[in-house]
Protein backbone atom coordinates (compact mmCIF):
# COMPACT_ATOMS: atom_id res chain seq x y z
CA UNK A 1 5.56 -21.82 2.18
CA UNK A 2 3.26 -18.68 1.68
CA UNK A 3 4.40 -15.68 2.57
CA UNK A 4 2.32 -12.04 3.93
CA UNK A 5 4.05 -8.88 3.36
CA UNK A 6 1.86 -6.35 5.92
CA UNK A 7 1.80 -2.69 5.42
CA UNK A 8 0.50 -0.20 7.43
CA UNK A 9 1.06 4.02 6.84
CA UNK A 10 -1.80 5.66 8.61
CA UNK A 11 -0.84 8.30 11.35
CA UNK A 12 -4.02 7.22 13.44
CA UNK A 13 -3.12 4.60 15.21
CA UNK A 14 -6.11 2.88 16.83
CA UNK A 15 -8.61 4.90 15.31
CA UNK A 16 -7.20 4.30 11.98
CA UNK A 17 -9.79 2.16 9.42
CA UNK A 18 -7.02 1.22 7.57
CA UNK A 19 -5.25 -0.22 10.03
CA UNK A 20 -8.47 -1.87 10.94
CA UNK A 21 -9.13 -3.55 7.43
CA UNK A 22 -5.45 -4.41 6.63
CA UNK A 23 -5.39 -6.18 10.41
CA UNK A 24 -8.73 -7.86 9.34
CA UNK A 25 -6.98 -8.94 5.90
CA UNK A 26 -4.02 -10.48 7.57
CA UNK A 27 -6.14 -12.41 10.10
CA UNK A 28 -7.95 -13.62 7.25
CA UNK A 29 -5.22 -14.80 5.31
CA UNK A 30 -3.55 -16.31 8.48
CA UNK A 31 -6.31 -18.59 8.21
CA UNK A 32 -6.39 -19.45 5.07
CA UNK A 33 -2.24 -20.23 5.10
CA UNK A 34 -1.66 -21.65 8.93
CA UNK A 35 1.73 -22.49 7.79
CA UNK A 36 2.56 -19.27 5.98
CA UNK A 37 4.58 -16.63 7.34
CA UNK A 38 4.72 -12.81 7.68
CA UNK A 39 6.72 -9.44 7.42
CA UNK A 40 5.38 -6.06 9.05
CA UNK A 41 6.52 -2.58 7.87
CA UNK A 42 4.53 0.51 9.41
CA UNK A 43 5.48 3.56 7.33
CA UNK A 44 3.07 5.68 9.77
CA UNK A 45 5.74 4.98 12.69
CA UNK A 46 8.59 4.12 10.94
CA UNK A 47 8.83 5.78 7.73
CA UNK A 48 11.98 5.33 5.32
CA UNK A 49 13.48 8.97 4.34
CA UNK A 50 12.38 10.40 1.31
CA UNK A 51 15.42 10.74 -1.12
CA UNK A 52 17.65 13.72 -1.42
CA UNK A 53 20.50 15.68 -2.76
CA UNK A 54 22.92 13.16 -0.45
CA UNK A 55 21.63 9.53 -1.67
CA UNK A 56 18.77 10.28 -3.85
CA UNK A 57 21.10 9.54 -7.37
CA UNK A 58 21.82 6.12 -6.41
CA UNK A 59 19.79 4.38 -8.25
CA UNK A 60 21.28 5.88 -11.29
CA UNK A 61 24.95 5.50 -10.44
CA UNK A 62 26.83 1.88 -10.20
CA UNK A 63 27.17 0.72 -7.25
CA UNK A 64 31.04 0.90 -7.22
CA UNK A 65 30.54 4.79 -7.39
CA UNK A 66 28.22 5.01 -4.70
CA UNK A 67 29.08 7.59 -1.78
CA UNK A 68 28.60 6.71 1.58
CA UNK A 69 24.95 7.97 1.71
CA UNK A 70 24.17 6.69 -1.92
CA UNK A 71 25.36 3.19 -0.37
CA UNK A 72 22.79 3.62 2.28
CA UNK A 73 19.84 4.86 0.10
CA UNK A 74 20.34 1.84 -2.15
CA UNK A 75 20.95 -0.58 0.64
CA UNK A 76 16.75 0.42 1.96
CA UNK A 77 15.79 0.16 -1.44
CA UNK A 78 16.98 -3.32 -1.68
CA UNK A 79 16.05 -3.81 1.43
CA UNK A 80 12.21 -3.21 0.50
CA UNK A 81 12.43 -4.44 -2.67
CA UNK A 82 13.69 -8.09 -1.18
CA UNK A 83 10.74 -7.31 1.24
CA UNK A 84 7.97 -7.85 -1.65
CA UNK A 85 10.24 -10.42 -3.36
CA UNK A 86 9.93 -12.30 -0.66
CA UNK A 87 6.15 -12.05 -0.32
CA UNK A 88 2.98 -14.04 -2.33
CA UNK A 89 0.74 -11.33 -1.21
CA UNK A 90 1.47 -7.73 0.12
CA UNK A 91 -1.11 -6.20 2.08
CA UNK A 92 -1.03 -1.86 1.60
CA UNK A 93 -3.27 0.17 3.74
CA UNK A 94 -3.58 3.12 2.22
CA UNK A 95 -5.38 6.25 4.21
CA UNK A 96 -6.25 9.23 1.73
CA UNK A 97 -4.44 12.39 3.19
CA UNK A 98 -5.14 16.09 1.69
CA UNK A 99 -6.46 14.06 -1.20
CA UNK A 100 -2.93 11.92 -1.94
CA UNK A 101 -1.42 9.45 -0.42
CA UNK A 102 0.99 9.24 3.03
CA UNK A 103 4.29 10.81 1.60
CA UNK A 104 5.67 7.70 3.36
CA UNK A 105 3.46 5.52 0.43
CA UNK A 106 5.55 7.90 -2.23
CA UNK A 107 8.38 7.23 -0.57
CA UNK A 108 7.91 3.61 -0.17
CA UNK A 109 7.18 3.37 -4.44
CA UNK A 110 9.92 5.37 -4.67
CA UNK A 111 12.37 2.90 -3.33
CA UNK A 112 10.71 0.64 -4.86
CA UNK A 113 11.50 1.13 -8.72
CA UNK A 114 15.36 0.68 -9.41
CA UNK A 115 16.61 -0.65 -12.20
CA UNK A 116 18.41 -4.00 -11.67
CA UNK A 117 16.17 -5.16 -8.81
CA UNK A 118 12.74 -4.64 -9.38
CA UNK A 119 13.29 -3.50 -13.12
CA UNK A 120 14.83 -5.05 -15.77
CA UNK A 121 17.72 -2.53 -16.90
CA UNK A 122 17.69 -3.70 -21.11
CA UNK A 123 13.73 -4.49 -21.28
CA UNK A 124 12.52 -2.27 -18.84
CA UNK A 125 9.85 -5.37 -17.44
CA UNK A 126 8.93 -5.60 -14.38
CA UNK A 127 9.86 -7.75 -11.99
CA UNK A 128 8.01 -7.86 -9.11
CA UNK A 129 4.86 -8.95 -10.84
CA UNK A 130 2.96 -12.44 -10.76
CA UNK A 131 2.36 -11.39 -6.89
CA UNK A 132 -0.95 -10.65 -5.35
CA UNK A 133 -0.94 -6.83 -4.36
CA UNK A 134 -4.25 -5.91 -2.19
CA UNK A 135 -4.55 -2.21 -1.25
CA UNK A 136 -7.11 -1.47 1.57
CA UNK A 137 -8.09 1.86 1.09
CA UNK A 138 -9.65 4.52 3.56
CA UNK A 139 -11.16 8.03 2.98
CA UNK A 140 -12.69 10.55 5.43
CA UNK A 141 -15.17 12.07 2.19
CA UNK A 142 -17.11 10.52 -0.49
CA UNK A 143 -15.43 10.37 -3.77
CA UNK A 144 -17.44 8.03 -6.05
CA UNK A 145 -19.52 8.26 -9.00
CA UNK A 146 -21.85 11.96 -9.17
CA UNK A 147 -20.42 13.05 -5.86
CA UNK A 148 -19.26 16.71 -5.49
CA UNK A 149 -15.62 15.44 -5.13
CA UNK A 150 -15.69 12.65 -7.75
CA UNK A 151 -12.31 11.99 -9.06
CA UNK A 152 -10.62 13.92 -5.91
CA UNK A 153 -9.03 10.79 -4.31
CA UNK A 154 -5.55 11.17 -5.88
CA UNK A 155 -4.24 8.21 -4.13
CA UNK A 156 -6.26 5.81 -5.54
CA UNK A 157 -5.81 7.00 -9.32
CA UNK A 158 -1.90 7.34 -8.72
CA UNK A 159 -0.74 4.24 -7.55
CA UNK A 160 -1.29 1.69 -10.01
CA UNK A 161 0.95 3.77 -12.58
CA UNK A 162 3.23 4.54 -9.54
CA UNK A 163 4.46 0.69 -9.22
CA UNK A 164 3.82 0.22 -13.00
CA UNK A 165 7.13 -0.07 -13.92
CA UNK A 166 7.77 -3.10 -11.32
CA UNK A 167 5.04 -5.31 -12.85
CA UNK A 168 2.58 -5.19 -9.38
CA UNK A 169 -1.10 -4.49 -9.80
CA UNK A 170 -3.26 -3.18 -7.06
CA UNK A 171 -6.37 -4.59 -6.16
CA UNK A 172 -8.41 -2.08 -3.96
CA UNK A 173 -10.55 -2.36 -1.13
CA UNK A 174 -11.77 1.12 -0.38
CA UNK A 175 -14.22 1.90 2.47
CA UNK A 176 -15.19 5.63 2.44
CA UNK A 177 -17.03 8.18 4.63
CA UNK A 178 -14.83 7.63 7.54
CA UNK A 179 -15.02 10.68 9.16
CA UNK A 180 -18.93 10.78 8.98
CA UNK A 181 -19.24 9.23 12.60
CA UNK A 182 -16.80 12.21 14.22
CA UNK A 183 -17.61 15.00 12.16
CA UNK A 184 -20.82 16.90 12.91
CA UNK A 185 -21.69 18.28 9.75
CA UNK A 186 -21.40 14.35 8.11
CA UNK A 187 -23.63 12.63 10.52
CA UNK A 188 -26.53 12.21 7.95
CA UNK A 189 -24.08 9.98 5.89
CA UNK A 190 -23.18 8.02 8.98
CA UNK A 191 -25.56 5.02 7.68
CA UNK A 192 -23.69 5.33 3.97
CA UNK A 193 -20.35 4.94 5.99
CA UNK A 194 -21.58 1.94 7.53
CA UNK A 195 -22.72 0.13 4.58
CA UNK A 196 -18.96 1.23 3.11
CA UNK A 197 -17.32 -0.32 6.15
CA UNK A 198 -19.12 -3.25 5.84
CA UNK A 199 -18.92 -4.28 2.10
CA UNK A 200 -15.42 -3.58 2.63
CA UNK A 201 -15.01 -6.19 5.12
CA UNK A 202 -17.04 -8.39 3.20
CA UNK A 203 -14.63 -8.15 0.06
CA UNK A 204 -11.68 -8.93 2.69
CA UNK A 205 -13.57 -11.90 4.25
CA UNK A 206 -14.07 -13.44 0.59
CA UNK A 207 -10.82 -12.52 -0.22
CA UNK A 208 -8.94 -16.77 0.52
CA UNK A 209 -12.20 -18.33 0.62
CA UNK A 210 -11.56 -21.71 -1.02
CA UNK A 211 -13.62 -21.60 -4.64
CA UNK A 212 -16.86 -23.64 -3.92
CA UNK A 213 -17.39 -26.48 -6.60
């Protein structure tokens, strides 16, 4: 049986477009897989702690020698780890913030890569791939090709080498120009936002269409 792995991490709630394109995504692949099922993490409510001085180490002690808060640290990480395991497809909304990522995204890739469970500890391989990893992406600016801020969207560029090591490989959906509709000063670009928004939804809707033969 297929199984969704939903993520959200925007701060926005409602008026959050990645929110809005991963919920379109899942819908979508609800209908393509009425029998599958489905996990839901929201790192923009319920974000796992970044690591510190306390647990951080785990992953490079056994876990015999864990301390108390090492044993916790490596119990989430195997905890999210078992999360995309568990999953044909993860679904990763990913908002652009100050030109990065959501420090709960880090923190989420963080616990991710540990040796043992999502990489091999004598190879190094990883071993969450073979999985389909779709990242709908959302920025407020423009960032592509020619444009003032070309090659300023951090998040994007980061996060295929940050789960290198475990073998996934991000596909991205990105719309951009979000914040032309509320912000004054972007209001010309308003129609290029549109057209964004909308071959981004396009790319989700195509995304389980049975191939036509």
């Amino acid at each position: 049986m297929a199984h969704l792995l939903h993520i959200d991490s925007s701060i926005q709630g409602d008026g959050s477009v990645s929110r809005r394109l991963t919920a379109r995504a899942a819908a979508a692949w609800r209908a393509a897989h009425p029998d599958g099922t489905l996990t839901y993490r929201d790192l923009g409510a319920n974000p796992l702690p970044h690591f510190d001085a306390a647990g951080g180490l785990a992953r490079n002690v056994p876990p015999e020698q864990h301390t108390p808060e090492q044993a916790a640290s490596w119990a989430r990480t195997r905890e999210v780890i078992d999360e995309v395991k568990a999953a044909d497809t993860v679904l990763l909304g990913l908002p652009l913030y100050n030109f990065g990522p959501p420090s709960s995204v880090k923190t989420w890739v963080d616990h991710l890569i540990a040796p043992g469970l999502s990489v091999d500890s004598e190879t190094y391989a990883g071993l969450l791939g073979g999985r389909e990893f779709v990242v709908l992406a959302a920025r407020g600016g423009g960032y592509g090709d020619g444009t003032p801020r070309e090659g300023w969207d951090h998040a994007q560029q980061w996060l295929p080498h940050g789960v290198s090591l475990t073998g996934l490989e991000p596909r991205f959906i990105t719309a951009e120009l979000t914040l032309a509709p509320v912000r004054p000063a972007l209001a010309e670009l308003i129609p290029l936002a549109e057209e964004s928004l909308a071959a981004a939804e396009s790319a989700i809707d195509e995304l389980w269409v049975p191939a036509r033969v």
